[in-house]
C-alpha atoms as a PDB file:
ATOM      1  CA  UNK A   1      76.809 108.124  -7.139  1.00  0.00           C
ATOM      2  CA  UNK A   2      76.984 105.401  -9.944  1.00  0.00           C
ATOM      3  CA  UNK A   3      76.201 101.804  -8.665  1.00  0.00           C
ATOM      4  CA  UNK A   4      77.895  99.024 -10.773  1.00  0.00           C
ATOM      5  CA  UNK A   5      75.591  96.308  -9.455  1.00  0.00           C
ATOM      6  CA  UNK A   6      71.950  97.558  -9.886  1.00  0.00           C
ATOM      7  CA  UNK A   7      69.084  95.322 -10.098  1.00  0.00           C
ATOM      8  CA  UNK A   8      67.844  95.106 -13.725  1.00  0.00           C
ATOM      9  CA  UNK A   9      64.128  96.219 -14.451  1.00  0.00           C
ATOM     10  CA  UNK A  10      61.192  94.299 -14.390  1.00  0.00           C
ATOM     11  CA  UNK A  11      60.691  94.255 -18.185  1.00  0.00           C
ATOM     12  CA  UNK A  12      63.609  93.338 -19.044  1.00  0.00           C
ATOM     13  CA  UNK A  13      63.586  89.908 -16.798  1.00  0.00           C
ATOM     14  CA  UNK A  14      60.367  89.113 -18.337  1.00  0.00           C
ATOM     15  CA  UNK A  15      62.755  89.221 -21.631  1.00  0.00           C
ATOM     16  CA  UNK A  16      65.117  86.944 -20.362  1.00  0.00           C
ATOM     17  CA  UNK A  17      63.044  84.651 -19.021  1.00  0.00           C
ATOM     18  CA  UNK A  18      60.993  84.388 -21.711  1.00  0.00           C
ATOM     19  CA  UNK A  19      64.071  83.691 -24.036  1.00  0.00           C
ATOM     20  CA  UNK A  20      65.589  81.563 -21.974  1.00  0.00           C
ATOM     21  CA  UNK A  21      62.000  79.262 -21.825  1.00  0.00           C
ATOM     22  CA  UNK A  22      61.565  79.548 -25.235  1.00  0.00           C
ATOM     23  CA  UNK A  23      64.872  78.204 -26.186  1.00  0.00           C
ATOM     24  CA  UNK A  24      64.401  75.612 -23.252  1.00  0.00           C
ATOM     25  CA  UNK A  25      61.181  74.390 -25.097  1.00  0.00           C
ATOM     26  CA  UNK A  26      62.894  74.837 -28.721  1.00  0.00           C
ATOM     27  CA  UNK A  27      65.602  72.254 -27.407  1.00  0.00           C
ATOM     28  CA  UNK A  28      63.120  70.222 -25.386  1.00  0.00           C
ATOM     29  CA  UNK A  29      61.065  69.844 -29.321  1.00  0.00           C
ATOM     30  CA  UNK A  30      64.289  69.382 -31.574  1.00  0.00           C
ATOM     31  CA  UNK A  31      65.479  66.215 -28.966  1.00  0.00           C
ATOM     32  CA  UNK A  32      61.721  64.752 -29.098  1.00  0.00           C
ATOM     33  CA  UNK A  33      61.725  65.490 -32.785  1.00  0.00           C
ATOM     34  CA  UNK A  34      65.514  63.699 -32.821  1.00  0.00           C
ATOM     35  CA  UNK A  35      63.845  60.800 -30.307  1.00  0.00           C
ATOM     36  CA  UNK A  36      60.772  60.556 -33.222  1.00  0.00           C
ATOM     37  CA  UNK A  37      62.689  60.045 -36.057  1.00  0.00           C
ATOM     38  CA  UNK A  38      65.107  57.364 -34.466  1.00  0.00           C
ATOM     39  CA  UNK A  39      62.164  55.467 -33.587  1.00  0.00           C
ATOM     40  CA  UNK A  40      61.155  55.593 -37.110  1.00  0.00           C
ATOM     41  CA  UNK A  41      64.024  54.539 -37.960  1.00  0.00           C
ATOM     42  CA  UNK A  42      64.471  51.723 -35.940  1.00  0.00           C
ATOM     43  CA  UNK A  43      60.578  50.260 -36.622  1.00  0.00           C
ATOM     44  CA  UNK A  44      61.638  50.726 -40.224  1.00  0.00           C
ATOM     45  CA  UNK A  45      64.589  48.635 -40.065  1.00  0.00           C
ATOM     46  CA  UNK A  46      62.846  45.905 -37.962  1.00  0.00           C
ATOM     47  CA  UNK A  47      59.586  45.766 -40.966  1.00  0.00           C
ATOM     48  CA  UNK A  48      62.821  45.562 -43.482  1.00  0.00           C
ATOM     49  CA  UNK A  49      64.545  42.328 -41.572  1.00  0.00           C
ATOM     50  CA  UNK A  50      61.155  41.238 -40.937  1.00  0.00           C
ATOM     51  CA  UNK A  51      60.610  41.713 -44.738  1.00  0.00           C
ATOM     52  CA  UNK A  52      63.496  39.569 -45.780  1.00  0.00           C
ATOM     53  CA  UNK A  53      63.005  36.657 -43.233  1.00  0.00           C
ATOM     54  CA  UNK A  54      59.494  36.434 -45.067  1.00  0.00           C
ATOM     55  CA  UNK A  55      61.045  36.418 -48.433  1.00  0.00           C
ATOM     56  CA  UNK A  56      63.635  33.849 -47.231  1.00  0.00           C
ATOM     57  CA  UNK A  57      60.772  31.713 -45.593  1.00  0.00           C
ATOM     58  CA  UNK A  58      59.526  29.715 -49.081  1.00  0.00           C
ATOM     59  CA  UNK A  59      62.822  28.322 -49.981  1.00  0.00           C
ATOM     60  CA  UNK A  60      63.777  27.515 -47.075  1.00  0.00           C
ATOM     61  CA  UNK A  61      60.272  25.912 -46.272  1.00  0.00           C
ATOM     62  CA  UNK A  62      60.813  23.641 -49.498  1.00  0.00           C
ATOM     63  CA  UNK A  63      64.016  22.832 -48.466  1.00  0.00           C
ATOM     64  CA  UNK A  64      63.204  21.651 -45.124  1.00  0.00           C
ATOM     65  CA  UNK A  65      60.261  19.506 -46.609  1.00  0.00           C
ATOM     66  CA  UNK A  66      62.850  17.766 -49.259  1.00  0.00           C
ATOM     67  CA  UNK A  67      64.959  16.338 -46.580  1.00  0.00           C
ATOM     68  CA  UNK A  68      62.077  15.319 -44.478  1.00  0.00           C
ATOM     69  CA  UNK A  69      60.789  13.213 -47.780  1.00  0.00           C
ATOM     70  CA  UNK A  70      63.753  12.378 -49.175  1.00  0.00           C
ATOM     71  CA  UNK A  71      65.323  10.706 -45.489  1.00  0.00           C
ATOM     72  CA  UNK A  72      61.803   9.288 -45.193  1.00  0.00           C
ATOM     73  CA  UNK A  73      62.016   7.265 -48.174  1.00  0.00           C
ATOM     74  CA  UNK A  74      65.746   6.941 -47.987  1.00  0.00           C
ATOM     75  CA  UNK A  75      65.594   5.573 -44.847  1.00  0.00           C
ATOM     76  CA  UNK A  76      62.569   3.139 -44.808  1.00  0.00           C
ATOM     77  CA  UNK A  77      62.738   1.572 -48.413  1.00  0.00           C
ATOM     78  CA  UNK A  78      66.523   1.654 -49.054  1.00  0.00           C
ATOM     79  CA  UNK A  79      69.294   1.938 -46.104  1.00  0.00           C
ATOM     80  CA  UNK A  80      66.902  -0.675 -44.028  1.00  0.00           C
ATOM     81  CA  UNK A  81      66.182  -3.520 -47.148  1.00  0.00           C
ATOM     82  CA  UNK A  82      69.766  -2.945 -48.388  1.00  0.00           C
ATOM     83  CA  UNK A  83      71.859  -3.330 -44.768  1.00  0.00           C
ATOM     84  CA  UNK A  84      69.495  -6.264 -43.996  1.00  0.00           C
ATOM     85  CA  UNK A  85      70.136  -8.806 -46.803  1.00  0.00           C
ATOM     86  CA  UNK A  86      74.318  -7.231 -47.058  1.00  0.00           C
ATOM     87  CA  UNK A  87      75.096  -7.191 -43.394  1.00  0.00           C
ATOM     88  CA  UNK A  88      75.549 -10.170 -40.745  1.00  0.00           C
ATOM     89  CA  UNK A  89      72.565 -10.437 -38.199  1.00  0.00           C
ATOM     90  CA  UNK A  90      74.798  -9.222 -35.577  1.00  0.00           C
ATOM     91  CA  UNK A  91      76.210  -6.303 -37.419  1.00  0.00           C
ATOM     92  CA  UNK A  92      72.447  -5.470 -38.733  1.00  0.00           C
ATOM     93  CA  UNK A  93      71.248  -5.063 -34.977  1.00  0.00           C
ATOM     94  CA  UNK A  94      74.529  -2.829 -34.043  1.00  0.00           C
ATOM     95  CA  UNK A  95      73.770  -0.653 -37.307  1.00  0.00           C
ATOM     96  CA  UNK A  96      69.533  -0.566 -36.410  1.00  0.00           C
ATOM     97  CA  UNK A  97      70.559   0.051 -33.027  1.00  0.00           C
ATOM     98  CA  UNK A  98      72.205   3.388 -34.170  1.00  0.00           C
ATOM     99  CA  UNK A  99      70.246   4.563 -36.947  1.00  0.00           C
ATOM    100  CA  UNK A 100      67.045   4.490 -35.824  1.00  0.00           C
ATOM    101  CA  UNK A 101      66.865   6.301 -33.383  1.00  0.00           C
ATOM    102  CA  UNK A 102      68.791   9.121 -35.171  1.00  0.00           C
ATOM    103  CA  UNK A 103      66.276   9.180 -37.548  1.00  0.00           C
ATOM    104  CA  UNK A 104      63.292   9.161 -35.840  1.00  0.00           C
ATOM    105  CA  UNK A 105      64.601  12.603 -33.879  1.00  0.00           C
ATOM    106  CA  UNK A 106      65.697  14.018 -37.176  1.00  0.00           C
ATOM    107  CA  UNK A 107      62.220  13.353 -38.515  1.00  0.00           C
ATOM    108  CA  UNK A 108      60.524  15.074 -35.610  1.00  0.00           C
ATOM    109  CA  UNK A 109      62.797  17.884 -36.132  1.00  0.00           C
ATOM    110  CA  UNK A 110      62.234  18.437 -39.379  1.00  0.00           C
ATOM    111  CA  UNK A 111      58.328  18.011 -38.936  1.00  0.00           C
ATOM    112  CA  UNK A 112      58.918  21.315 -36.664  1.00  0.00           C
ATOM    113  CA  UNK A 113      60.654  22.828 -39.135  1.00  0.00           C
ATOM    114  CA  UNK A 114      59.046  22.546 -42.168  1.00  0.00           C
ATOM    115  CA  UNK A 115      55.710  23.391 -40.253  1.00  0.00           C
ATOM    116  CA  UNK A 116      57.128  26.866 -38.768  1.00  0.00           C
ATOM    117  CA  UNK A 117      58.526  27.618 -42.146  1.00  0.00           C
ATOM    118  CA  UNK A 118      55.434  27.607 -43.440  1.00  0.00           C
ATOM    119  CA  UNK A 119      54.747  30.835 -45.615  1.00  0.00           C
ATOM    120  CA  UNK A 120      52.615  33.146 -44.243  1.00  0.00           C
ATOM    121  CA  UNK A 121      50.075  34.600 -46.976  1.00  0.00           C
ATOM    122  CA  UNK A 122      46.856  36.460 -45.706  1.00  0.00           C
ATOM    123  CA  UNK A 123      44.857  35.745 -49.040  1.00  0.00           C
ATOM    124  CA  UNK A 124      45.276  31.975 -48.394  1.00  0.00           C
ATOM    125  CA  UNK A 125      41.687  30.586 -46.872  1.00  0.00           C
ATOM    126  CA  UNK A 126      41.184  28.517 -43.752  1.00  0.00           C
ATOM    127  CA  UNK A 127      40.460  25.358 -45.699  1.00  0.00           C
ATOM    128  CA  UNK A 128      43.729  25.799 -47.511  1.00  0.00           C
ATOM    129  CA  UNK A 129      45.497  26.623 -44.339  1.00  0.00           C
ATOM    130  CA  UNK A 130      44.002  23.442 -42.246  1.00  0.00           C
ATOM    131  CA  UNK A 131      45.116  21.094 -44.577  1.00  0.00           C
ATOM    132  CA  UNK A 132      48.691  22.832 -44.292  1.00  0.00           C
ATOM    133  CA  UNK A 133      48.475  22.665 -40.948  1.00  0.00           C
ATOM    134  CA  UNK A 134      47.072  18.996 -40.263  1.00  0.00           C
ATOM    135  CA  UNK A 135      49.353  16.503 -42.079  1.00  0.00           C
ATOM    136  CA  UNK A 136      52.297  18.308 -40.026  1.00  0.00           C
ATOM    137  CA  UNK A 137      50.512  17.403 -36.966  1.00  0.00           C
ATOM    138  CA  UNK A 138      49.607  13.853 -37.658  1.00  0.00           C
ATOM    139  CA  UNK A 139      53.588  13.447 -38.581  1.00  0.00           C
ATOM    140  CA  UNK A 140      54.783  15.075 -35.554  1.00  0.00           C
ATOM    141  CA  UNK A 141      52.812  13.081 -32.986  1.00  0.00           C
ATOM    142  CA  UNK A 142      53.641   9.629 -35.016  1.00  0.00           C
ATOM    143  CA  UNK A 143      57.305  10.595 -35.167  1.00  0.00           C
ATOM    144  CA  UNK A 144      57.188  11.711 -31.342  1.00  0.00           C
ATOM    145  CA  UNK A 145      55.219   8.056 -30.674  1.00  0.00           C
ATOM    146  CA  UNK A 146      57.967   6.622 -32.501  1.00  0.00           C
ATOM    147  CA  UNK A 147      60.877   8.627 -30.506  1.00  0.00           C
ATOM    148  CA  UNK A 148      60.041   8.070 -27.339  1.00  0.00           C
ATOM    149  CA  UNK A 149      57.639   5.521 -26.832  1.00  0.00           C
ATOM    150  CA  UNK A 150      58.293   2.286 -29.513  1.00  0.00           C
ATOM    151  CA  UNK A 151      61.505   2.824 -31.167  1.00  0.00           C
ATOM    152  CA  UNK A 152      63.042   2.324 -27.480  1.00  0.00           C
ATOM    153  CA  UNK A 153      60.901  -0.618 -25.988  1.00  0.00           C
ATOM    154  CA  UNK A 154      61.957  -1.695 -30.016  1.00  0.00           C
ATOM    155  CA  UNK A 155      65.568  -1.304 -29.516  1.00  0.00           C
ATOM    156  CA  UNK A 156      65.214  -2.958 -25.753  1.00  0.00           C
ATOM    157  CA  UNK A 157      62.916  -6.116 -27.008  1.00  0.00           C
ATOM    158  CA  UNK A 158      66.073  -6.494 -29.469  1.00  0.00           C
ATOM    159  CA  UNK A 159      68.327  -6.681 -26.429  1.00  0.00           C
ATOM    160  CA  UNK A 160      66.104  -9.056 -24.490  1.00  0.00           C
ATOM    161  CA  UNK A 161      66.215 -11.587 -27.518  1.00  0.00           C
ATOM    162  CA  UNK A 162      70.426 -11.500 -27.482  1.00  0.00           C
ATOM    163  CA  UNK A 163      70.476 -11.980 -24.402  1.00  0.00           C
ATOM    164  CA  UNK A 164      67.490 -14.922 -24.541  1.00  0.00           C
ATOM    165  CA  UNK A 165      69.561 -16.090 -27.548  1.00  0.00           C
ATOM    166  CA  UNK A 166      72.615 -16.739 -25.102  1.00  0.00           C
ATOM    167  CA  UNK A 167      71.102 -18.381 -22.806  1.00  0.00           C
ATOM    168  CA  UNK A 168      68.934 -20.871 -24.982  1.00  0.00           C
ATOM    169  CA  UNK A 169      72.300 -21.963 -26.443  1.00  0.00           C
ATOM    170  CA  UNK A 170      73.227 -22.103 -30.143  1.00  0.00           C
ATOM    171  CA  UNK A 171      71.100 -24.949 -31.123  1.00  0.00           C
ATOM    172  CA  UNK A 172      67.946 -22.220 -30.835  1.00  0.00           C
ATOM    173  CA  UNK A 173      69.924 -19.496 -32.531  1.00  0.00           C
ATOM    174  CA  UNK A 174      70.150 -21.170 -36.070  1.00  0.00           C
ATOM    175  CA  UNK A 175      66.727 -21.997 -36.089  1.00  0.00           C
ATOM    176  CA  UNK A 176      64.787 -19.194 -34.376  1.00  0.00           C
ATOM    177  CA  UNK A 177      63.925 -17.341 -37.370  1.00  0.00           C
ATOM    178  CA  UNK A 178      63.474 -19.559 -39.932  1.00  0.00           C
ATOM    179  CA  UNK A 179      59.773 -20.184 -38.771  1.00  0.00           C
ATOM    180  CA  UNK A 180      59.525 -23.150 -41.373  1.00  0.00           C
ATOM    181  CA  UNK A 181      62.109 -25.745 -39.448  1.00  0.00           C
ATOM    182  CA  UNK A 182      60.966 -24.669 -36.377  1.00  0.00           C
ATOM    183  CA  UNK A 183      57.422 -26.428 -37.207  1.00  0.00           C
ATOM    184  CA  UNK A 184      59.317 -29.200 -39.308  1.00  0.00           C
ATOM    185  CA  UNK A 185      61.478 -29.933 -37.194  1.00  0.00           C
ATOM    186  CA  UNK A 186      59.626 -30.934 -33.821  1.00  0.00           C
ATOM    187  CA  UNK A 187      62.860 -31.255 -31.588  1.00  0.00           C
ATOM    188  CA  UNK A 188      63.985 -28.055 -32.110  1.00  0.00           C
ATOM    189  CA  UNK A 189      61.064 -25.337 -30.017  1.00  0.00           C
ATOM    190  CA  UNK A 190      61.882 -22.129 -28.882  1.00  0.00           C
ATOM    191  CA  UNK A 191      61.582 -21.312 -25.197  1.00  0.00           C
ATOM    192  CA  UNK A 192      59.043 -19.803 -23.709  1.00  0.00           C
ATOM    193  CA  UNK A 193      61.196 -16.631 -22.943  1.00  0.00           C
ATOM    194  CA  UNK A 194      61.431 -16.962 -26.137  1.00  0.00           C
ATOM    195  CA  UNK A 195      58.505 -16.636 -27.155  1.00  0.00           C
ATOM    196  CA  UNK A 196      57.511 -13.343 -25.064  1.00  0.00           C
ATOM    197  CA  UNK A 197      60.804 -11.485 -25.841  1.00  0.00           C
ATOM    198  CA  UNK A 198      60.208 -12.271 -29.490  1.00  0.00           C
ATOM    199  CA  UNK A 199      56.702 -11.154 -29.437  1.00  0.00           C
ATOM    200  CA  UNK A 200      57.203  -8.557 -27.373  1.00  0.00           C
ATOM    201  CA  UNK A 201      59.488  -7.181 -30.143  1.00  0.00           C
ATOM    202  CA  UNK A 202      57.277  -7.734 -32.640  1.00  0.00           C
ATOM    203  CA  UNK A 203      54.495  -5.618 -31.459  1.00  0.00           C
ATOM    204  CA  UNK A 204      56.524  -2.858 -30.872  1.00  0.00           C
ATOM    205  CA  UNK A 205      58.786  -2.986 -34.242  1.00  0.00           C
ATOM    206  CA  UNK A 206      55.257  -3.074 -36.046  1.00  0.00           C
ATOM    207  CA  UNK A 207      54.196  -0.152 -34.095  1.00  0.00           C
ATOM    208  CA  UNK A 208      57.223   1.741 -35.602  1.00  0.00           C
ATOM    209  CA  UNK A 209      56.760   0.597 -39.117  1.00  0.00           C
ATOM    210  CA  UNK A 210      52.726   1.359 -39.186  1.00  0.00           C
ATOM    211  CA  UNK A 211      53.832   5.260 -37.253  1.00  0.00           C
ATOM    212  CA  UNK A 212      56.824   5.555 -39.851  1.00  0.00           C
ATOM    213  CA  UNK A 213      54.105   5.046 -42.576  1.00  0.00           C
ATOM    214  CA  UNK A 214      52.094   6.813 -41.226  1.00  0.00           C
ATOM    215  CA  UNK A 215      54.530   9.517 -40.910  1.00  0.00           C
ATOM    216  CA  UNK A 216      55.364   9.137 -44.605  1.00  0.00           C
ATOM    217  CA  UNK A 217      51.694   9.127 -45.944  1.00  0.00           C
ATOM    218  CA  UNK A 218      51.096  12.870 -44.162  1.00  0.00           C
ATOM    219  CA  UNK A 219      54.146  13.812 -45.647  1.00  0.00           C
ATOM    220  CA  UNK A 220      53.061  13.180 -48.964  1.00  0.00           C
ATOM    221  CA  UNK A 221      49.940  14.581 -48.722  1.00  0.00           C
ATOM    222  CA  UNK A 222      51.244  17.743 -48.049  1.00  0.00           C
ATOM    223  CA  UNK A 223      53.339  17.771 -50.720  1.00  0.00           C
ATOM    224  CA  UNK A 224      50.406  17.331 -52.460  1.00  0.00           C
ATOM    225  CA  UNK A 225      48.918  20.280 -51.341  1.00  0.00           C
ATOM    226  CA  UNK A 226      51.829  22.165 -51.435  1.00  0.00           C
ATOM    227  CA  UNK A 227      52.632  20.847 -55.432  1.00  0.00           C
ATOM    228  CA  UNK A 228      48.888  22.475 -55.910  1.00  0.00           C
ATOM    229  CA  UNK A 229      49.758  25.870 -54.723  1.00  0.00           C
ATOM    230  CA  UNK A 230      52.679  26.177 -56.901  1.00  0.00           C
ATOM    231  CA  UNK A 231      52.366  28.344 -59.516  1.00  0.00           C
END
């Protein structure tokens, strides 16, 4: 009698399971393979972006340093003498009030700026790469100085003399800054809160002209440098 369901021989499961395994390890290759080349592609396409944003870095490096130049000499040699001998005293103070401080931050962020743009060149030596490195941070910490510490006891020292200006009464206000009738004019002296408000102010609004400079002169040394490297 003729049985349907038989078990098969012993050699021929060792040829099924060796085919099966061997197409099991076949796939098991093709998907790493598959898994290898994707990764390939992928660091391929990062080194290609990273590639560009290099190539994009030196113009947008130069950029960066001709605003922070141009609004640092805009700013302390034009806007400032030009609004102070056009504008009223009061309208001066509301206009220095709101520039200033705008500025200074701008500076500071385009110190950062212009010092991450930096281009990146392996050839360049460490001399060469100090002095690209230094003027950016003597501007940043003068500009910082300047943001948080001066510009505001600066702006608040200008509050302090309206307010001394009110109460001294109008008599002191015409006279005040004209330094020359003051010590002419022997009747006229201005208060002793005048006096400490006013020098208060002026310590601190020479503190941001002598950080702006010094702001400015690191900015033109390295464009300096950076003029020298141009080829």
């Amino acid at each position: 009698m003729l049985y349907l369901k038989s078990r098969p021989s012993p050699r021929l499961e060792i040829c099924l399971l060796f085919f099966f395994s061997s197409r099991t390890l076949t796939l098991k290759r093709s998907q790493r393979s598959i898994y290898n080349l994707a990764q390939v592609s992928t660091l391929s396409n990062m080194s290609s972006n990273c590639s560009h944003f290099l190539s994009a870095l030196p113009p947008l490096h130069l950029l960066c340093f001709s605003f922070l130049l141009g609004a640092n000499l805009y700013q302390s040699f034009i806007m400032a003498k030009i609004s102070y001998r056009a504008l009223p005293k009061s309208a001066f103070r509301s206009l220095q009030k709101q520039a200033w401080p705008f500025y200074f931050r701008s500076q500071s962020l385009l110190v950062v700026i212009t010092a991450v743009t930096i281009p990146r060149d392996d050839l360049v030596p460490f001399e060469a790469s100090l002095m690209s490195w230094v003027p950016h941070a003597v501007a940043f910490t003068s500009a910082m100085l300047n943001t948080f510490i001066f510009e505001p006891a600066t702006r608040k020292a200008m509050v302090q003399v309206t307010h001394q200006e009110t109460r001294d009464g109008p008599s002191c206000n015409t006279t005040q800054y004209d330094e020359n009738k003051v010590m002419e004019d022997a009747s006229v002296r201005p208060s002793s809160g005048m006096v400490v408000v006013k020098r208060r102010f002026s310590f601190s609004h020479a503190m941001c002209i002598h950080l702006n400079l010094l702001t400015l002169g690191a900015v033109l040394a390295y464009g300096w440098t950076l003029a020298a490297r141009i080829q």
